[in-house]
C-alpha atoms as a PDB file:
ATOM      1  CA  UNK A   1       0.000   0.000   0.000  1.00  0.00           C
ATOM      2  CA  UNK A   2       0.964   3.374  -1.205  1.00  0.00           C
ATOM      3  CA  UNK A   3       1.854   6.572   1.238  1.00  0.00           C
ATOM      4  CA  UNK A   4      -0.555   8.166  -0.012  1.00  0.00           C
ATOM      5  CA  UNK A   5      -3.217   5.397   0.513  1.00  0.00           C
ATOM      6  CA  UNK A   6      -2.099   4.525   3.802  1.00  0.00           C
ATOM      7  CA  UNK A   7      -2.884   8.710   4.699  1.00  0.00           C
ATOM      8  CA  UNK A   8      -6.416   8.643   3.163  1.00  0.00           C
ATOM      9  CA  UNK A   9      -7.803   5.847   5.742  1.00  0.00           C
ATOM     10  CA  UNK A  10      -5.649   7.522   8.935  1.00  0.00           C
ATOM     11  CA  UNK A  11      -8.540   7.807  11.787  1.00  0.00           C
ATOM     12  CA  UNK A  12      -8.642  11.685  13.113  1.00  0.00           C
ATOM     13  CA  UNK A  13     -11.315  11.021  15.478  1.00  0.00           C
ATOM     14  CA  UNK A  14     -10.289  10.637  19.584  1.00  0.00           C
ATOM     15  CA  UNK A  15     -10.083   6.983  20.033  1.00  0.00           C
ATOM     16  CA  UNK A  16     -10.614   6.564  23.782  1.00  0.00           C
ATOM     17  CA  UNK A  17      -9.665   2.548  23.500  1.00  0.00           C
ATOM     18  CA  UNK A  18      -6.346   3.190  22.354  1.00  0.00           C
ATOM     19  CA  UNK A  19      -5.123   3.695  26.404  1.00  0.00           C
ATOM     20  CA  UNK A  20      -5.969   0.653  28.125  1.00  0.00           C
ATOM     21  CA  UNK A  21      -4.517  -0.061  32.223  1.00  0.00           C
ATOM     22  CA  UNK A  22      -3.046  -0.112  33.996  1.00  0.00           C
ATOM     23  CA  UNK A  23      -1.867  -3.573  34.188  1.00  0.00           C
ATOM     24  CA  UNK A  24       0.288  -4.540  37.184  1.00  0.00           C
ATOM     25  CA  UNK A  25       3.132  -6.945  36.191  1.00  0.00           C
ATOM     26  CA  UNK A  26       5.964  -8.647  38.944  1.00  0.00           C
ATOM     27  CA  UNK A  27       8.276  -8.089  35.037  1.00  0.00           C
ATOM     28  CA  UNK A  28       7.000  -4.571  34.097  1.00  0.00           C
ATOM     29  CA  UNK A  29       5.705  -2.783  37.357  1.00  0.00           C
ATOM     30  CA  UNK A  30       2.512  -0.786  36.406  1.00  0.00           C
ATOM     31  CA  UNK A  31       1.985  -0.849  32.593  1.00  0.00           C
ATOM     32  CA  UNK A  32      -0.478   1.552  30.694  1.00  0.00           C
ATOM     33  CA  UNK A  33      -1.070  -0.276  27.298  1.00  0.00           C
ATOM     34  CA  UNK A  34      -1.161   1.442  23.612  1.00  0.00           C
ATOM     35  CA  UNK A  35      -3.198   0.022  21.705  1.00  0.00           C
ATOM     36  CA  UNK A  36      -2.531   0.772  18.127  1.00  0.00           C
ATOM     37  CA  UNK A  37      -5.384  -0.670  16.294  1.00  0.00           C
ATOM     38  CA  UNK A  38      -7.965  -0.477  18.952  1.00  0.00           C
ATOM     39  CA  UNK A  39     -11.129  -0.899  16.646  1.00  0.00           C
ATOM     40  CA  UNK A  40     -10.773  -4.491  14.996  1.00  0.00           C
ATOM     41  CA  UNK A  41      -8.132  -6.923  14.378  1.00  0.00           C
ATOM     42  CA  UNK A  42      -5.327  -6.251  12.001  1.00  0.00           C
ATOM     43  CA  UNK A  43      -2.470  -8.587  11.957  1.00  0.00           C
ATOM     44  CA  UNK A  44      -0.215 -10.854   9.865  1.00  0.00           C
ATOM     45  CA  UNK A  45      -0.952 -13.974  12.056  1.00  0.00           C
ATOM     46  CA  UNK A  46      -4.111 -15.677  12.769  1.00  0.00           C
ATOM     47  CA  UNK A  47      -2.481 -17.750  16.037  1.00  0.00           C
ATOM     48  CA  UNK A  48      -4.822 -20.528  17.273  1.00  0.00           C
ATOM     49  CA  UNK A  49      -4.612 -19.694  19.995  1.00  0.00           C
ATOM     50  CA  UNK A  50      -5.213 -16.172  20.449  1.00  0.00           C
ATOM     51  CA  UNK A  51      -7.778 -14.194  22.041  1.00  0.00           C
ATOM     52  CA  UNK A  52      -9.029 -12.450  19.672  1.00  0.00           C
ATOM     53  CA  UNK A  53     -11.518 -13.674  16.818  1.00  0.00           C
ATOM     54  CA  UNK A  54     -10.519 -15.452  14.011  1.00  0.00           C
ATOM     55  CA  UNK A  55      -9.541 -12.784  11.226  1.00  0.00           C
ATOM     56  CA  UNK A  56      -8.057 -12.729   7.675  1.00  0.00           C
ATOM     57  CA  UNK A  57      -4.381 -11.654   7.590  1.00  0.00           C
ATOM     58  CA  UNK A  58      -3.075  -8.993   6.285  1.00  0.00           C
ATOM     59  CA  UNK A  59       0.061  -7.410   4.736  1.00  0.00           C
ATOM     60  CA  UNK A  60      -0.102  -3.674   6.240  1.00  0.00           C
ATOM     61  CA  UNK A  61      -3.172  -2.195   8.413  1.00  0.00           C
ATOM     62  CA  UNK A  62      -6.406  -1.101   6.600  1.00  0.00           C
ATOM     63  CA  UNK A  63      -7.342   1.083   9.249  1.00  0.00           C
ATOM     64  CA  UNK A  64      -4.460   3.805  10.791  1.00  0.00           C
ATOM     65  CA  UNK A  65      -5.246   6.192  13.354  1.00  0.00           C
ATOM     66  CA  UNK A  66      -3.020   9.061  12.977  1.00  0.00           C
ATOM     67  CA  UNK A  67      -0.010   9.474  15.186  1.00  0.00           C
ATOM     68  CA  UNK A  68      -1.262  13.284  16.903  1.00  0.00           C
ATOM     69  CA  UNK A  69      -4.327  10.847  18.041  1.00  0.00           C
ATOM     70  CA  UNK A  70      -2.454   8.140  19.853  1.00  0.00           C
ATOM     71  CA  UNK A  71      -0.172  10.677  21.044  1.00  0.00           C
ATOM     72  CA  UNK A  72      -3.340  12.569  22.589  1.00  0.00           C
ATOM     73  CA  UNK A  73      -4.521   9.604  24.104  1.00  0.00           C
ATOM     74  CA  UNK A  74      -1.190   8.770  25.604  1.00  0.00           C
ATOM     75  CA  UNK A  75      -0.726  12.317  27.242  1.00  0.00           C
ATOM     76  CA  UNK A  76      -4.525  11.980  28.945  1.00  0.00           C
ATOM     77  CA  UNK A  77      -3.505   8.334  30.074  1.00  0.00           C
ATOM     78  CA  UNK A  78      -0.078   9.802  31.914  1.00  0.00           C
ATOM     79  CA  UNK A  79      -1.898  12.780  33.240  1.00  0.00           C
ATOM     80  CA  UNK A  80      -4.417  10.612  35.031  1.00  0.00           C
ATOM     81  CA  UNK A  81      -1.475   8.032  36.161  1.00  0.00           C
ATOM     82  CA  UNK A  82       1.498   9.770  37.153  1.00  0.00           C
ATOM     83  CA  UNK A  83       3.514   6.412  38.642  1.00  0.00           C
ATOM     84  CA  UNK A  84       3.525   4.164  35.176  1.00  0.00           C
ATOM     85  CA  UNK A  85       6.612   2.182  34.374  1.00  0.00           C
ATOM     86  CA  UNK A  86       6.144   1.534  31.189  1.00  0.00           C
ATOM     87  CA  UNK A  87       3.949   2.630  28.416  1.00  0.00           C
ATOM     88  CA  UNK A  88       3.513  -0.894  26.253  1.00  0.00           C
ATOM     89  CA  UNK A  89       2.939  -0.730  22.764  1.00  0.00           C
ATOM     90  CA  UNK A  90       0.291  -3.293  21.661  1.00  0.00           C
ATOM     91  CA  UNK A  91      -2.559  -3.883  19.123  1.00  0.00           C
ATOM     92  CA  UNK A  92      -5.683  -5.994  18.173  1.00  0.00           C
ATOM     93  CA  UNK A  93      -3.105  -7.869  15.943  1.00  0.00           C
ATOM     94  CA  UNK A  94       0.881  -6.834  15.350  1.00  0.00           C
ATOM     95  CA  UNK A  95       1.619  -3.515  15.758  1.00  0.00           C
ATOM     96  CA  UNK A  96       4.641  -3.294  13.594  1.00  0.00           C
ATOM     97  CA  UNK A  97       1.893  -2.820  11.169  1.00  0.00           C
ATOM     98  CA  UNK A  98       1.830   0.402  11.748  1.00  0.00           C
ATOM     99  CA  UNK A  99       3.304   2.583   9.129  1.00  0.00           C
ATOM    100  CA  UNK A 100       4.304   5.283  11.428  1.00  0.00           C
ATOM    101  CA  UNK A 101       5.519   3.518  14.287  1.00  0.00           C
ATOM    102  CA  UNK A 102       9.135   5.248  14.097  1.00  0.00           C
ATOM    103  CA  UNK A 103       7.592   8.695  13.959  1.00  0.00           C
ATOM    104  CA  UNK A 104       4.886   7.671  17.189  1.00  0.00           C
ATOM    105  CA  UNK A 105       7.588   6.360  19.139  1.00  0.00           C
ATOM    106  CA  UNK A 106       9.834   9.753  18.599  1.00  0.00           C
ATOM    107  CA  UNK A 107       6.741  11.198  19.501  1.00  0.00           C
ATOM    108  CA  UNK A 108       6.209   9.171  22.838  1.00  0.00           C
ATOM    109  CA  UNK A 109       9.720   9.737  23.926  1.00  0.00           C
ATOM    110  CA  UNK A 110       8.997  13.685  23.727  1.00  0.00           C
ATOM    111  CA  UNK A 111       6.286  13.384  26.214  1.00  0.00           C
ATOM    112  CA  UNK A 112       6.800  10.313  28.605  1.00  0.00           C
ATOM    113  CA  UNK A 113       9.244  11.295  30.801  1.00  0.00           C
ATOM    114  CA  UNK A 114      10.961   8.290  33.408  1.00  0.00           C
ATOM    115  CA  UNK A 115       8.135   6.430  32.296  1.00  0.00           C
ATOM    116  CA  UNK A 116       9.787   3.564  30.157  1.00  0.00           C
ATOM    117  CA  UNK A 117       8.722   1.599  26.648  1.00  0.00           C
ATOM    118  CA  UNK A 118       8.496  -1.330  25.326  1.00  0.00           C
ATOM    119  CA  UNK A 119       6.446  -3.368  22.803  1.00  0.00           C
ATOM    120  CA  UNK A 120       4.968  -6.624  22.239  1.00  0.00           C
ATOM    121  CA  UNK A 121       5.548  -7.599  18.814  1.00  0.00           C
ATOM    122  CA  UNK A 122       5.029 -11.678  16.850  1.00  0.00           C
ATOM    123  CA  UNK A 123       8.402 -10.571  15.149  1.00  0.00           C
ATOM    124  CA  UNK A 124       7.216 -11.007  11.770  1.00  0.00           C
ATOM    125  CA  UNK A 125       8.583  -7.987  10.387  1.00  0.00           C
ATOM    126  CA  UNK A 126      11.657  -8.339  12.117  1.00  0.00           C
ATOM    127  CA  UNK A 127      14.066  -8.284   9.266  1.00  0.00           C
ATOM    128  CA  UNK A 128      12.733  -5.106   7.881  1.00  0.00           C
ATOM    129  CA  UNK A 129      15.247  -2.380   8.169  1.00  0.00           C
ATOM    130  CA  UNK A 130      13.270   0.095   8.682  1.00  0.00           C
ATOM    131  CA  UNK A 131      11.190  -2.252  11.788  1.00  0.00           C
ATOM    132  CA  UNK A 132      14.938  -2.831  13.220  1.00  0.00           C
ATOM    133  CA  UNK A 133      15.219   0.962  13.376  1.00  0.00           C
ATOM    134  CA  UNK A 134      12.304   2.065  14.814  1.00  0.00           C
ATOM    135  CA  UNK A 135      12.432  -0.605  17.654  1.00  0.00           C
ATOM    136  CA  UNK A 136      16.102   0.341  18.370  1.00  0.00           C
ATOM    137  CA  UNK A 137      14.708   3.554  20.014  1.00  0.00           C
ATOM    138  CA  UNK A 138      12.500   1.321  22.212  1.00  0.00           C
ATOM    139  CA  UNK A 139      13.896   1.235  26.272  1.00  0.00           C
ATOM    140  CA  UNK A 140      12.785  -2.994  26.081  1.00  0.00           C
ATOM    141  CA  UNK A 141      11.746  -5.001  22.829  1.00  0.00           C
ATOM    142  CA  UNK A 142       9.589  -8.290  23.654  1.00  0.00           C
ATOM    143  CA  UNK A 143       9.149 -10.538  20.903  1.00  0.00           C
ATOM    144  CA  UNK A 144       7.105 -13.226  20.350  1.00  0.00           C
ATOM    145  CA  UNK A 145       8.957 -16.863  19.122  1.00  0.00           C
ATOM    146  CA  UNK A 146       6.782 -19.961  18.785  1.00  0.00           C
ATOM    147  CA  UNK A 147       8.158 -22.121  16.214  1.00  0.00           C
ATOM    148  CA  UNK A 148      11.361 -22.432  14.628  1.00  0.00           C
ATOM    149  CA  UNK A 149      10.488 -24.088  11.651  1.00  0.00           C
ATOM    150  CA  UNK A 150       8.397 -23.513   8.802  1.00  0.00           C
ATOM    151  CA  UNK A 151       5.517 -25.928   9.182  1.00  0.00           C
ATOM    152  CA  UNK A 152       5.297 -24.959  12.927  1.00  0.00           C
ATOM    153  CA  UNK A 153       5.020 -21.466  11.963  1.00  0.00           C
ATOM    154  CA  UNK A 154       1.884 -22.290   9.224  1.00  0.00           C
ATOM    155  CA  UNK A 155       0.258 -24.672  11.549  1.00  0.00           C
ATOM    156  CA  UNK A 156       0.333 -22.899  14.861  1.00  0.00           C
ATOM    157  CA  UNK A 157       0.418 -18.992  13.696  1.00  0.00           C
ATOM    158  CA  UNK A 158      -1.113 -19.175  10.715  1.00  0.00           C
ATOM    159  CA  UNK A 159       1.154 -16.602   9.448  1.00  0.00           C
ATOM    160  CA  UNK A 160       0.474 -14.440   6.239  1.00  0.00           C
ATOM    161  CA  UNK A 161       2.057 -15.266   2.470  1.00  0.00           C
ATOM    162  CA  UNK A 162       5.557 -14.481   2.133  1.00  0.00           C
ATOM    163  CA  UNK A 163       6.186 -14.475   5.872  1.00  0.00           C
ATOM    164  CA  UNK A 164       9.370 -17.276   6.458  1.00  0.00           C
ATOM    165  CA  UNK A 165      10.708 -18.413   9.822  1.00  0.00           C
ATOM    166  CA  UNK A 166      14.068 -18.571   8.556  1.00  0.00           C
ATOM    167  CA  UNK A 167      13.580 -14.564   7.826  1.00  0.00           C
ATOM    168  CA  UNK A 168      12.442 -13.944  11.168  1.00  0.00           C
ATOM    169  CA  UNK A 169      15.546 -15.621  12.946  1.00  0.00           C
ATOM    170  CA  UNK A 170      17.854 -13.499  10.485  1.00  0.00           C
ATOM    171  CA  UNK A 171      16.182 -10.294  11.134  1.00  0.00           C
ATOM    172  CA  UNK A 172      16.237 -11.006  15.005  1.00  0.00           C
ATOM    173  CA  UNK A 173      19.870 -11.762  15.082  1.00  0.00           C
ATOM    174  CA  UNK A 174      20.743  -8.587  13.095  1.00  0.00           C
ATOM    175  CA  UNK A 175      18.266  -6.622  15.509  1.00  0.00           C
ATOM    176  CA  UNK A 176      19.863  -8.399  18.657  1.00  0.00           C
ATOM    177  CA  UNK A 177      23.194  -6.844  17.158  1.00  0.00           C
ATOM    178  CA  UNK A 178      21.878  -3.250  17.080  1.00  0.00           C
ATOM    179  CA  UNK A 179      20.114  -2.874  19.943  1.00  0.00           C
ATOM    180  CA  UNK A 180      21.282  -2.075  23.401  1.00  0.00           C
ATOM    181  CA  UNK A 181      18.553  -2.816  25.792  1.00  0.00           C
ATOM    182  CA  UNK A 182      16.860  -5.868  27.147  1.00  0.00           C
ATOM    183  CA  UNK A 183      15.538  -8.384  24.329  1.00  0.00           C
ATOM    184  CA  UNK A 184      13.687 -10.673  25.773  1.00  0.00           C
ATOM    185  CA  UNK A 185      11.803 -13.713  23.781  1.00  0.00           C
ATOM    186  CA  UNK A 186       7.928 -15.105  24.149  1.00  0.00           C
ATOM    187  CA  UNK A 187       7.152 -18.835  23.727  1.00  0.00           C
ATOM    188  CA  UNK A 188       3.923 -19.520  24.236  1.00  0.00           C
ATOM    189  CA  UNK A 189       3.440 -23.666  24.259  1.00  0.00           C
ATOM    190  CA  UNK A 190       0.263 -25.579  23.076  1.00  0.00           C
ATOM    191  CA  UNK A 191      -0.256 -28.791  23.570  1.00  0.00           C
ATOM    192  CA  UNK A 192       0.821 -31.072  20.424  1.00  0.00           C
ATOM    193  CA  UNK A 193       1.660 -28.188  18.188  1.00  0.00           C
ATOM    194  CA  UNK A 194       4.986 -27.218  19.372  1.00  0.00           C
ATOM    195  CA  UNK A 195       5.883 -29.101  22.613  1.00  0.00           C
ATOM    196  CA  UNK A 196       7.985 -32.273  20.931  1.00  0.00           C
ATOM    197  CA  UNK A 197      11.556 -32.571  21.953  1.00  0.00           C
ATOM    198  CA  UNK A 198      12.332 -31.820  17.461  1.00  0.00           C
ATOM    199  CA  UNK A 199      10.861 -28.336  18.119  1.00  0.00           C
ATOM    200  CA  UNK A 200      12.204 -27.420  21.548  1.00  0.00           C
ATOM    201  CA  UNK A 201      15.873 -28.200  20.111  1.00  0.00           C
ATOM    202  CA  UNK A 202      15.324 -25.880  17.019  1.00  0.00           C
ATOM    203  CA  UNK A 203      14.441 -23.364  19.167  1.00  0.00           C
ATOM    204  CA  UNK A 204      17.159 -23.913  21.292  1.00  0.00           C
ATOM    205  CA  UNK A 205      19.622 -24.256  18.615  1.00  0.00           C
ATOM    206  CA  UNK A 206      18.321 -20.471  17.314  1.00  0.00           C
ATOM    207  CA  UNK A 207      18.354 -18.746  21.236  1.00  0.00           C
ATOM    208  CA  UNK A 208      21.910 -20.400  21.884  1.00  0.00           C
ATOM    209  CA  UNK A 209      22.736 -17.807  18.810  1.00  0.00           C
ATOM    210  CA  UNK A 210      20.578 -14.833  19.597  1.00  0.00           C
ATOM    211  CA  UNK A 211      21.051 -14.912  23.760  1.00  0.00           C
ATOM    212  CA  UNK A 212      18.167 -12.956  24.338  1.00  0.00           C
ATOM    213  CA  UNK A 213      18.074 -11.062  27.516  1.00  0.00           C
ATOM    214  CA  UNK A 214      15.592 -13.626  28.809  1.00  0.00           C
ATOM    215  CA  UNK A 215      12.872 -16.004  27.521  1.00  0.00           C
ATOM    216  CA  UNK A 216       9.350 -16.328  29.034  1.00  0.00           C
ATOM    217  CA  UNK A 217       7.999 -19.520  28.699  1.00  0.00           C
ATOM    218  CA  UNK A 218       4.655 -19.801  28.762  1.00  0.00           C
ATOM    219  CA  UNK A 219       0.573 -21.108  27.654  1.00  0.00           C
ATOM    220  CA  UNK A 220      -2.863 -20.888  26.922  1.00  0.00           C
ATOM    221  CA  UNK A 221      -4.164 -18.866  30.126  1.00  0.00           C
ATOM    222  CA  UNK A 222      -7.090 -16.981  27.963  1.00  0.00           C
ATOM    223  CA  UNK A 223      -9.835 -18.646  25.839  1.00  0.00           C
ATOM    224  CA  UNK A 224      -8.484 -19.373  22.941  1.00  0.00           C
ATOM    225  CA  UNK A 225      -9.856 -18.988  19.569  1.00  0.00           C
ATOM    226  CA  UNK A 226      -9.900 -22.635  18.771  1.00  0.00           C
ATOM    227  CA  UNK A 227      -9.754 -25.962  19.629  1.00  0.00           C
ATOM    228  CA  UNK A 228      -6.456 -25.567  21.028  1.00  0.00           C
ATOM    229  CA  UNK A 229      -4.959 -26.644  24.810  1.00  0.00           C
ATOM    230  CA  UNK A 230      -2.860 -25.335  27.465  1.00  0.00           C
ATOM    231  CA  UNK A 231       0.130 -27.513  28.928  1.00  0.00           C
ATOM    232  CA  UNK A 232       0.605 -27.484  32.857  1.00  0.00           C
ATOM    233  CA  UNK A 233       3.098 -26.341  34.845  1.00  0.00           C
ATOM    234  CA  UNK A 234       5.143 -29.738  34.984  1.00  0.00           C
ATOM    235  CA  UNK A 235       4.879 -29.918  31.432  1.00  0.00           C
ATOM    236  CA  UNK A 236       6.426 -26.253  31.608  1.00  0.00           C
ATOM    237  CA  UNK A 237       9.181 -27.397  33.275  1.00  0.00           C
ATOM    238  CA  UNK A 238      10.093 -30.198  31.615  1.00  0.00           C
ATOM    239  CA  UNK A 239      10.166 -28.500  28.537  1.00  0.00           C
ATOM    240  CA  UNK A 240      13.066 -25.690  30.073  1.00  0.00           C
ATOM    241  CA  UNK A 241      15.191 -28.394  30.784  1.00  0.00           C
ATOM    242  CA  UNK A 242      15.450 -29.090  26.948  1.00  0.00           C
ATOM    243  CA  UNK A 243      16.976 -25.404  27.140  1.00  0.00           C
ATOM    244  CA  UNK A 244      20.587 -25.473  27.719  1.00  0.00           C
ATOM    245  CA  UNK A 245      20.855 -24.308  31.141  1.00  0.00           C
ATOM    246  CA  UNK A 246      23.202 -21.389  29.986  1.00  0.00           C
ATOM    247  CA  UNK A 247      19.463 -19.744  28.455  1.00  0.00           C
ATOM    248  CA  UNK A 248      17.757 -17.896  30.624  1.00  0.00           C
ATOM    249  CA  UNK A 249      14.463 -19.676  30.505  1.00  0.00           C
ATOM    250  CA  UNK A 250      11.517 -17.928  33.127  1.00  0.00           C
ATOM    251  CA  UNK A 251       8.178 -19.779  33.142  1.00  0.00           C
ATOM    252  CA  UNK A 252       5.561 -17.389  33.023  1.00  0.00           C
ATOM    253  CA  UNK A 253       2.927 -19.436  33.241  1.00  0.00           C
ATOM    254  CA  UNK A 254       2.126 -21.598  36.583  1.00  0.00           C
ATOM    255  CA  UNK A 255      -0.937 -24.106  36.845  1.00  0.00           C
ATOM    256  CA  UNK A 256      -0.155 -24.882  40.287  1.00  0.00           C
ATOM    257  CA  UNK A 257      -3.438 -26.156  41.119  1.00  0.00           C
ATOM    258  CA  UNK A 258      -2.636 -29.882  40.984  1.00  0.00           C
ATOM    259  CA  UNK A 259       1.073 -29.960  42.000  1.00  0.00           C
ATOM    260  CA  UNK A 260       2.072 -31.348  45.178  1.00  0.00           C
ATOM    261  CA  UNK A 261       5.610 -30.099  46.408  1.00  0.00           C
ATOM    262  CA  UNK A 262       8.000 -32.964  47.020  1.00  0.00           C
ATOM    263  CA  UNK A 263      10.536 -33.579  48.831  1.00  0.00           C
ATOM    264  CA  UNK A 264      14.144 -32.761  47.932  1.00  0.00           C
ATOM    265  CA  UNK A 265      17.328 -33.636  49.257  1.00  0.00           C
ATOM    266  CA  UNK A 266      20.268 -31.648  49.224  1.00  0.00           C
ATOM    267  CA  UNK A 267      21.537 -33.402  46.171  1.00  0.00           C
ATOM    268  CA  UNK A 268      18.471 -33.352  44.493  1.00  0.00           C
ATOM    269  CA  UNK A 269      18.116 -29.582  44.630  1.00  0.00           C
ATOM    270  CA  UNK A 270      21.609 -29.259  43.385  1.00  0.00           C
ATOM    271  CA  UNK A 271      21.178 -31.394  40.658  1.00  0.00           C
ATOM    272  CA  UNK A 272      18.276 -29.809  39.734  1.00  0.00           C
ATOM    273  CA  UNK A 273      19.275 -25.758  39.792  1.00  0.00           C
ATOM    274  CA  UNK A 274      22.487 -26.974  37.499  1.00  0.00           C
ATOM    275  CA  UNK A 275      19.984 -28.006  34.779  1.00  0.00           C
ATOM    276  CA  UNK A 276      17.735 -25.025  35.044  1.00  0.00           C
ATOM    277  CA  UNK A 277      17.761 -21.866  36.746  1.00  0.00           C
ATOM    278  CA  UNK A 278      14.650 -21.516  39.398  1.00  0.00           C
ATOM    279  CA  UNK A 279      12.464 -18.643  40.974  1.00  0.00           C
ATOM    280  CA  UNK A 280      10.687 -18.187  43.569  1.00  0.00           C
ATOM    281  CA  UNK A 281       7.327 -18.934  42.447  1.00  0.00           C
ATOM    282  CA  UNK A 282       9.512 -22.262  40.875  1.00  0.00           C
ATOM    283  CA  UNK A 283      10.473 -23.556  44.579  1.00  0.00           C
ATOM    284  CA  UNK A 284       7.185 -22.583  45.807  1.00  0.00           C
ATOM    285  CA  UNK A 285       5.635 -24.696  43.712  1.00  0.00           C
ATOM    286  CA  UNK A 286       7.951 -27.407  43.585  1.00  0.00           C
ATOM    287  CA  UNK A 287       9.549 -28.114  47.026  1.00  0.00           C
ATOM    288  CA  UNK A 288       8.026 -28.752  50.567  1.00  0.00           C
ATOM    289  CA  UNK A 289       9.044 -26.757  53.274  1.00  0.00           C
ATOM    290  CA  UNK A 290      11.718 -28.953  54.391  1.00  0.00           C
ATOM    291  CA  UNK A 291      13.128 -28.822  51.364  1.00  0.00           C
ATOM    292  CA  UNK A 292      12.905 -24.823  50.865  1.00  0.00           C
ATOM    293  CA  UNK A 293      14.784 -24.654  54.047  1.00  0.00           C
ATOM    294  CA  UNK A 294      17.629 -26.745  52.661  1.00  0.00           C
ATOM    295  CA  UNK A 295      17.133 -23.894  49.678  1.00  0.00           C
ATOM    296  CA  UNK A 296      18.312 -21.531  51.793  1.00  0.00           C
ATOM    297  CA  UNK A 297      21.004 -23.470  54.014  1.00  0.00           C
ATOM    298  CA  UNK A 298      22.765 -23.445  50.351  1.00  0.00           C
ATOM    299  CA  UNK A 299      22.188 -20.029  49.712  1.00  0.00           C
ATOM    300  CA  UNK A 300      23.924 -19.362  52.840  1.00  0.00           C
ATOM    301  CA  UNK A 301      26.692 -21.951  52.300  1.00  0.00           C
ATOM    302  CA  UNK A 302      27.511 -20.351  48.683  1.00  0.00           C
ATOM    303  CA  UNK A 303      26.188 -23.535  46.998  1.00  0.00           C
ATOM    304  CA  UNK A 304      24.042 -20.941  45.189  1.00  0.00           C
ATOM    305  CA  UNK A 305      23.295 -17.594  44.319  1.00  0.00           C
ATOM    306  CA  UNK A 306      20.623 -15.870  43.106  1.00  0.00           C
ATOM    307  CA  UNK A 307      20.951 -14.171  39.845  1.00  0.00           C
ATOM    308  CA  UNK A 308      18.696 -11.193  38.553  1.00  0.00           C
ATOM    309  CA  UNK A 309      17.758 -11.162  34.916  1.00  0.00           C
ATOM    310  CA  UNK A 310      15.824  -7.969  33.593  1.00  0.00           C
ATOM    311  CA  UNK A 311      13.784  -7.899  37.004  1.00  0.00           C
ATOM    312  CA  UNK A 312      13.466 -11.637  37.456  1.00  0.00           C
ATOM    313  CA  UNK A 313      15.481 -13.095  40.388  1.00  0.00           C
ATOM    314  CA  UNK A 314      16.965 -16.832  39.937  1.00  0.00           C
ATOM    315  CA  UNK A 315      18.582 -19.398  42.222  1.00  0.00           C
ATOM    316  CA  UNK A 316      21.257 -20.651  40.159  1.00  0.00           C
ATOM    317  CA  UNK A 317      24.079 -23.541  40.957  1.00  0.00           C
ATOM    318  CA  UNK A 318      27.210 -22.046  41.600  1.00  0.00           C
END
């Protein structure tokens, strides 16, 4: 789509959904959302598992707002919350769709003081130039990685014509080698579709090159479009010990509802923090109480330490 044509359908009027929040996140402290097409669905994917109603893909956005109205929005949203961390960048679909998100975000750094950005993004544009640049100005870039082949890609995000997997690993690695702030990778896991051992290790094989910041690994936890299912929390787990424990792998998601803590011996928890990295919430849901004492009885021994990763604290074998 042309300039010009992309001008003729920009939306003047005061969008009021555009600001949505403040959402309260352990990762992001208090988040005001921007929502960049806040009317109907406009992305490149079709994931089976999103939220959202099933809609055609699309190439570019048929509907733009222009950039004074977001920026409007955004000023009312910051004068009614003074203490937000982060202003996230979002969108009924992908919102590197939008044609003038390098402008908006020069425009959002003009007016948003302390208060930090970052953007959710399926990454699908990734190795556009142009994309690369206008994220580069972002203070934290989250993108989405669910498969790391092909069919994956087709059969889980339905992703638009033209739009390769290989491409998308290229563009992040040359991204990850411009940008100087925290990268951090999305895996969302659904049942059958990209949980086998084949996938896990391509997408290991990719994140050994890229060494994101961090990865949150995660599932279903809203009604999904389709027909689709959530893996639990031991399933979870399993799955980041296919990561090589040099990856810093955070589960994000935590059905703890039918896990009973066991009981770990020293050894045990030893051998179990060398092949992954756990949290809190991870010991919590895993050990007894015995056991968490012994937790800390290392700690204090210097059997291990607790490492912080872009706001997420780890115990970690020494």
């Amino acid at each position: 789509m042309s300039n010009e044509s992309k001008r003729s359908t920009l939306n003047t009027q005061r969008s009021p959904s555009v600001i949505f929040g403040p959402i309260y996140s352990r990762r992001f402290g208090k988040s005001l959302g921007v929502d960049l097409s806040p009317e109907r669905k406009q992305c490149n994917f079709d994931c089976l598992y999103c939220e959202l109603d099933p809609a055609k893909t699309m190439e570019a956005q048929a509907d733009v707002l222009a950039v004074e109205t977001i920026v409007s929005a955004i000023e009312e949203g910051l004068a009614e919350h003074r203490d937000i961390d982060f202003l996230t960048i979002t969108a009924n679909g992908e919102p590197t769709l939008y044609p003038y998100l390098s402008e908006l975000i020069d425009a959002i750094d003009t007016i948003k003081g302390r208060t930090k950005t970052l953007i959710l993004s399926n990454a699908s544009t990734i190795d556009d130039p142009t994309v690369q640049t206008a994220l580069c100005k972002l203070d934290e870039v989250k993108l989405s990685l669910d498969c790391a082949t092909q069919k994956c890609l087709k059969r889980l995000d339905r992703s638009h014509t033209g739009i390769e997997v290989e491409r998308i690993k290229s563009g992040m690695l040359a991204f990850g080698k411009k940008y100087d702030g925290p990268l951090i990778i999305e895996i969302l896991i659904v049942k059958t579709l990209n949980d086998s051992k084949e996938e896990i290790a391509n997408l290991n094989a990719f994140l050994l090159k890229l060494r994101p910041t961090r990865i949150d690994l995660g599932t279903i936890d809203r009604p999904p479009a389709f027909e689709v299912k959530a893996v639990d929390y031991e399933a979870l787990l399993h799955i980041s010990h296919l990561f090589d424990s040099t990856l810093p792998v955070y589960i994000a998601s935590r059905k703890k509802a039918d896990i009973d803590s066991g009981h770990y011996t020293y050894d045990e928890i030893l051998e179990t923090l060398s092949k992954r990295p756990l949290t809190q919430e991870d010991i919590e849901a895993l050990l007894d109480d015995e056991s968490q004492k012994r937790v800390e009885n290392l700690l204090h021994k210097k059997k291990i330490r607790i490492v912080e990763t872009n706001g997420i604290k780890f115990y970690k074998k020494i």
